[in-house]
Structures are given as structure tokens and as C-alpha cells.
Protein backbone atom coordinates (compact mmCIF):
# COMPACT_ATOMS: atom_id res chain seq x y z
CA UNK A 1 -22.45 -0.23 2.30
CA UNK A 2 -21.85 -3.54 0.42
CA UNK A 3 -20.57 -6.49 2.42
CA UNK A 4 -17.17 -7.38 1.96
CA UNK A 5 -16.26 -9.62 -0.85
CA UNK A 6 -17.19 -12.91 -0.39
CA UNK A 7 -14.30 -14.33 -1.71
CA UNK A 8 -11.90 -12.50 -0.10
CA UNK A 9 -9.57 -14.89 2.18
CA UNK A 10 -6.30 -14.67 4.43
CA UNK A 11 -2.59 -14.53 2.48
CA UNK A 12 0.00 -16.12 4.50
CA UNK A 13 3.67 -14.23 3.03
CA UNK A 14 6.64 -15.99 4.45
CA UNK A 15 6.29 -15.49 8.53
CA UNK A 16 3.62 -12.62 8.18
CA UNK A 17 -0.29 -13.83 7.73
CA UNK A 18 -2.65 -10.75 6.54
CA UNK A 19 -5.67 -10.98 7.75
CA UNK A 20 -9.03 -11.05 4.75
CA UNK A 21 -9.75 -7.29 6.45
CA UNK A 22 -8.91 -4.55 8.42
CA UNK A 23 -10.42 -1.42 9.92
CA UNK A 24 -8.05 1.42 8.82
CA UNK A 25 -6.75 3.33 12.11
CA UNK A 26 -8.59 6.51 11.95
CA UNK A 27 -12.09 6.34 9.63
CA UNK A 28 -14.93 3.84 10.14
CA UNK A 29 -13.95 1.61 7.06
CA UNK A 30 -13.56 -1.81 6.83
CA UNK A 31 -11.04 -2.44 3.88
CA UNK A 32 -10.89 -6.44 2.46
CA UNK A 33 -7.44 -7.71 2.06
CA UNK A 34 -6.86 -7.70 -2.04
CA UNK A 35 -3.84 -9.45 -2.50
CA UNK A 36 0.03 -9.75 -0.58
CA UNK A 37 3.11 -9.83 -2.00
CA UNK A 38 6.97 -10.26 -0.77
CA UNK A 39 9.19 -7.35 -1.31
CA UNK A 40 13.03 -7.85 -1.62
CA UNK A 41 16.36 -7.04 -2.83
CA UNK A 42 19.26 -8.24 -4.56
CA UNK A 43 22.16 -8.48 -2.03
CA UNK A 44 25.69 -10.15 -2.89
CA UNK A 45 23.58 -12.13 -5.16
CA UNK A 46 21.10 -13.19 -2.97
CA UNK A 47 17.84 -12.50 -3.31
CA UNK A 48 16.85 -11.24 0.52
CA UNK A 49 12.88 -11.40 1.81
CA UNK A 50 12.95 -7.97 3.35
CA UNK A 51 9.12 -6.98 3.76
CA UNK A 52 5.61 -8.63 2.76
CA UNK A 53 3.01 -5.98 1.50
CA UNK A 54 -0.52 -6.51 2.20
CA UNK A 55 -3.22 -4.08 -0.12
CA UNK A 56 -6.39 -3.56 1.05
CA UNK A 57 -9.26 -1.50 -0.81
CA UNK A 58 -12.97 -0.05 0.23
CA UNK A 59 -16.03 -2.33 -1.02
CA UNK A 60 -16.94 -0.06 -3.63
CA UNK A 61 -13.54 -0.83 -5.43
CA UNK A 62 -14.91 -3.60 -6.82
CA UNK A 63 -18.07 -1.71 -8.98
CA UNK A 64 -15.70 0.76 -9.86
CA UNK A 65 -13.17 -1.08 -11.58
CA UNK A 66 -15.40 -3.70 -13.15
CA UNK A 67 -17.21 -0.71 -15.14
CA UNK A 68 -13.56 -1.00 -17.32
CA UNK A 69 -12.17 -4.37 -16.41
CA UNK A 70 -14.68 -6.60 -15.61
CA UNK A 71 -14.17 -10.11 -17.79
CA UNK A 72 -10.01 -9.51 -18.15
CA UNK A 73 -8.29 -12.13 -16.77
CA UNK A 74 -5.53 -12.10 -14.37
CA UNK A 75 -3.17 -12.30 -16.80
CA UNK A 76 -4.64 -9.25 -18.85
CA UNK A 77 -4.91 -7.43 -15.53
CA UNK A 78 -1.18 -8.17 -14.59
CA UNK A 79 0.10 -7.06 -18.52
CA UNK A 80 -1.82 -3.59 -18.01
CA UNK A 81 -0.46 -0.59 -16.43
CA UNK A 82 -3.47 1.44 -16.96
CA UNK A 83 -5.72 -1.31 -14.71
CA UNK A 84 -3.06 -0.39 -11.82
CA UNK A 85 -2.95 3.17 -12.42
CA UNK A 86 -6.85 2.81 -11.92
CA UNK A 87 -6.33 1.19 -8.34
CA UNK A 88 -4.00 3.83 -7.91
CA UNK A 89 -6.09 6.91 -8.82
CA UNK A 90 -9.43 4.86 -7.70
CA UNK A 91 -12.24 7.13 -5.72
CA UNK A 92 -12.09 4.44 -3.00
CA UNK A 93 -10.04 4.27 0.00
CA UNK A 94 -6.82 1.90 -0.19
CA UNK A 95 -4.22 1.05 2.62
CA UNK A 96 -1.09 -0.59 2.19
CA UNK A 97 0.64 -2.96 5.12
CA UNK A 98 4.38 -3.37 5.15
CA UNK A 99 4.96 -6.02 7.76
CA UNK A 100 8.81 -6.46 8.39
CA UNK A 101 10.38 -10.17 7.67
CA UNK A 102 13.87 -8.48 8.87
CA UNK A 103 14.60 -5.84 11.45
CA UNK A 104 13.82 -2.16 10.13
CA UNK A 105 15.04 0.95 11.18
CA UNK A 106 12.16 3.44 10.55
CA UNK A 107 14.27 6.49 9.17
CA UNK A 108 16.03 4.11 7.17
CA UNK A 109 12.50 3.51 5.32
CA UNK A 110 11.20 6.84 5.01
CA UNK A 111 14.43 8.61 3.52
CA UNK A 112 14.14 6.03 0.88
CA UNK A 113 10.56 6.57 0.14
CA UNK A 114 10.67 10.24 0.57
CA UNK A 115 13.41 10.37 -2.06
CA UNK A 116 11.45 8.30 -4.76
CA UNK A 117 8.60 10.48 -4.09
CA UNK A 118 10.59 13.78 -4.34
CA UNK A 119 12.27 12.52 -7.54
CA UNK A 120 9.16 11.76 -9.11
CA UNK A 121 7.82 15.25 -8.26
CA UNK A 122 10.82 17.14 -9.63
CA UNK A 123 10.95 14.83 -12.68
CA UNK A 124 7.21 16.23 -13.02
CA UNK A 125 7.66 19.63 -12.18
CA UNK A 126 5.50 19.48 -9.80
CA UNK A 127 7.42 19.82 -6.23
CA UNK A 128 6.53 22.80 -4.27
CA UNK A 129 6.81 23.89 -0.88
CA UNK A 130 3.86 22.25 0.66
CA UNK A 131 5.16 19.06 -0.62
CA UNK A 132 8.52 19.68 1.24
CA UNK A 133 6.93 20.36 4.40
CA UNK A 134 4.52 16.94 3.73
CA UNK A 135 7.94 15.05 3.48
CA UNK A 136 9.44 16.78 6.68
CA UNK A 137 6.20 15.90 8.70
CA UNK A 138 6.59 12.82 7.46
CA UNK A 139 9.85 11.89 8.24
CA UNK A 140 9.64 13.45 11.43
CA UNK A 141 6.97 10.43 12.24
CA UNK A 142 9.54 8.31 11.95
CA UNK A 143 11.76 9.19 13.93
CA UNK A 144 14.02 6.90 16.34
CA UNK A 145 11.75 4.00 15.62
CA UNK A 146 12.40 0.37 15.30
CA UNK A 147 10.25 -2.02 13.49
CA UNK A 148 11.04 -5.69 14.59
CA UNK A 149 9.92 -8.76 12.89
CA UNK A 150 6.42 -9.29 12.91
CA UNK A 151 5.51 -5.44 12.91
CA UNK A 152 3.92 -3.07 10.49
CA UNK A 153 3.60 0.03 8.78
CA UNK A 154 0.05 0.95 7.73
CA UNK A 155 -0.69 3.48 4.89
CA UNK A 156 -3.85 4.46 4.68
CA UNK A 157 -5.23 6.75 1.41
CA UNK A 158 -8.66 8.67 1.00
CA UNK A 159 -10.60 9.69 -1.85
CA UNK A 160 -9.82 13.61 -0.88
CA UNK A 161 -6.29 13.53 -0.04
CA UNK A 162 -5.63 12.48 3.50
CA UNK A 163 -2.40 9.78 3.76
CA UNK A 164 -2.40 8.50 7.38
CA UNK A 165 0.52 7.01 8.84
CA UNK A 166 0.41 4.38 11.21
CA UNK A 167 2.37 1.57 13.51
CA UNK A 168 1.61 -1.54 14.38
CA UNK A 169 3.65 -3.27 16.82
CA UNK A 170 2.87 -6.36 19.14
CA UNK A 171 0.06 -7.23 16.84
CA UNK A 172 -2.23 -4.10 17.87
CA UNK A 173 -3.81 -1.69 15.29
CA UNK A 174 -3.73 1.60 17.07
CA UNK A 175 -7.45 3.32 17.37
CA UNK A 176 -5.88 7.06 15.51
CA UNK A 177 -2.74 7.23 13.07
CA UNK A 178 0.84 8.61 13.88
CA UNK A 179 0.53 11.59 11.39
CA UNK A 180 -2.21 12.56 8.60
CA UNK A 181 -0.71 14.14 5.76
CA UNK A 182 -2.75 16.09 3.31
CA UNK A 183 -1.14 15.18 0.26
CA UNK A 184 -2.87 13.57 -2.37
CA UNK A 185 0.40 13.08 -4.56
CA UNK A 186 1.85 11.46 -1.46
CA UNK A 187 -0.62 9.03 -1.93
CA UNK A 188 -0.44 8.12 -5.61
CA UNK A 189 3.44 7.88 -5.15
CA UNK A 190 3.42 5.59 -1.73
CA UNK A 191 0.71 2.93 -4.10
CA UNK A 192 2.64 3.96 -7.37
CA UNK A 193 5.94 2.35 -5.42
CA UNK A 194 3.98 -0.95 -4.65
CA UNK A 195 2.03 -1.53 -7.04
CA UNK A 196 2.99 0.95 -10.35
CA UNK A 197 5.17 0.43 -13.27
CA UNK A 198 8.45 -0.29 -11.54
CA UNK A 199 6.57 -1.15 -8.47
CA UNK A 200 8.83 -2.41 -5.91
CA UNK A 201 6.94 -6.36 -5.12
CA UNK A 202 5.63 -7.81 -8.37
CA UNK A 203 4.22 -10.76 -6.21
CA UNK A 204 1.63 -8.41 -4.72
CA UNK A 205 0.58 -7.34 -8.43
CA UNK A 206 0.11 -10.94 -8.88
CA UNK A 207 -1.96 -11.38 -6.29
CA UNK A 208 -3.92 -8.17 -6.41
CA UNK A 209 -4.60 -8.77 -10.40
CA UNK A 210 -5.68 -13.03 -9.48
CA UNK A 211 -8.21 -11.76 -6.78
CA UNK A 212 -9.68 -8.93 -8.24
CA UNK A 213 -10.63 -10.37 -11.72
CA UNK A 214 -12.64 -13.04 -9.68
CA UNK A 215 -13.96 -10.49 -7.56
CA UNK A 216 -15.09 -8.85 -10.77
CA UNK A 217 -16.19 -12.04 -12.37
């Protein structure tokens, strides 16, 4: 395996610091931070830090992007939608942090995620009933938890479908995930929410589109 990018540091969002890698809770890889991001939300007119996103991809990320958008700069990268659709789709594994700023209530999350995923599906015409049961099993993970400031959600992607599911509270990554889902679609939506056209933290684009063209570079 290639060693992690050299250039590859720590992000500090608001109160949360991520880390320049992680080992993803239930494979062997070691995935290097590629960029952080606040997410947040209008409310009364205020503009309220609710979550910072941390992305992390496999090694080989790097060679396979560059084949397409090696010598862009960050500003190309961050115009194009087809350079994040590539991340998106990408035969590498990704996983995606959500580290709370504010209090969370767990069901609260994935009711709101399950619903952008199930509209995107319909909208598609492609919701069956395996993807029904993948949302029940999913929100069943969630169930009666609490995510105080400080903890985390991991989301972790493979190449062949799995989406594993995972908590992270008093600053310890658990060994196995909550749940695995085998759901590829699930996978492209949770990234295509983050990071995707109307992605929900255009910080973390930022970020992801400044470190990866000098990765590639």
C-alpha cells in the first residue's frame, strides 16, 4: 500500500480537531483526513454551527483521481460537479465524520437523512424493497441515542457496497461498527449529502478541493 499523503495535516473546525487519519472501525484501512468543513443552518436569521464534517479517503484516491484531474486547481476542482461525483463514485474507500458542535438527538439525524435518501430514490425510480428495509435497519441503529458535544458519527463506504455505521463517544473509535448496511446507493447518497451538488457544508468542499489538487500536484 502507498504511505499516506505526505501532506496531509490536522483541521481544527470550531471546538472539534480531526485528526490527519483514521483507521475505519471494521476493515484494516488507514484513511488520511482530506479536508473538514462546518455544517449549519439558518435559524431566526442566525446562521447556527451545528456539526463539523471530517472526509477521509483510502491512499489510492489520490492515483485515481489525478488520471482526470491532476493539474486543476482548487478553484477548478471546487466549480466542477463531475470532480465530486468522482470522489463520490471513486473505487476507494471513503468515511465521513460528523462530530456534533451542539447536542444531537440521534433519531432526529437519521429521519432527516433517511428522507433525503428516500426522496432521491423515488425521484429516480429506483426505491425498492431492499432499500426500505436498509433504511429501517438503519434507523433502528439509532435508536434512543444521544450525541453530546464533542462526539461523532462515522460513515464508512467500500468499493463493493458495504456502509458501516458507527459511534464515537468519549473520544474512542470502537474496534467493529453499530450496523453494516449493504447498500451501495446508501452510500453515494450519505457522500452525495456532504459533498454533492446541494451538498449540505460547502466549507468541507473547500477544503477537500484545496488539499486534493496539491495532493495531486
Amino acid at each position: 500500500m502507498a504511505p499516506p499523503p505526505s501532506t496531509t495535516t490536522s483541521l481544527q473546525v470550531e471546538s472539534v480537531v480531526f485528526p490527519p487519519s483514521v483507521k475505519a472501525p471494521g476493515t484494516a484501512t488507514t484513511l488520511f483526513l482530506a479536508g473538514a468543513g462546518v455544517r449549519g443552518m439558518e435559524i431566526e436569521g442566525k446562521f447556527v454551527k451545528l456539526t463539523g464534517i471530517g472526509l477521509y479517503l483510502e491512499d489510492k484516491a489520490i492515483p485515481s483521481l489525478a488520471v482526470k484531474w491532476k493539474g486543476k486547481t482548487a478553484a477548478e476542482l471546487m466549480d466542477s460537479v463531475h470532480f465530486y461525483s468522482d470522489i463520490i463514485n471513486g473505487p476507494f474507500e471513503k468515511l465521513a465524520e460528523v462530530a456534533m458542535i451542539v447536542p444531537l438527538v440521534g433519531m432526529q439525524h437519521a429521519e432527516t437523512l433517511s428522507k433525503m435518501c428516500v426522496a432521491i430514490w423515488k425521484a429516480e425510480g429506483t426505491y425498492t424493497d431492499a432499500d426500505s428495509a436498509t433504511i429501517a435497519k438503519y434507523l433502528e441503529a439509532f435508536k434512543d441515542q444521544k450525541f453530546s458535544p464533542g462526539s461523532s458519527i462515522l460513515y464508512t463506504t467500500t468499493p463493493d457496497g458495504l456502509v458501516m455505521v458507527s459511534f464515537v463517544k468519549d473520544g474512542i473509535i470502537p474496534e467493529t461498527p453499530i450496523v453494516v448496511l449493504e447498500n451501495k446507493k446508501l452510500g453515494h447518497a450519505l457522500f452525495e449529502s456532504v459533498i454533492g451538488k446541494n451538498g449540505v457544508s460547502p466549507e468541507a468542499k473547500q477544503s477537500l478541493a484545496s488539499r486534493l489538487a496539491d495532493l495531486m500536484n
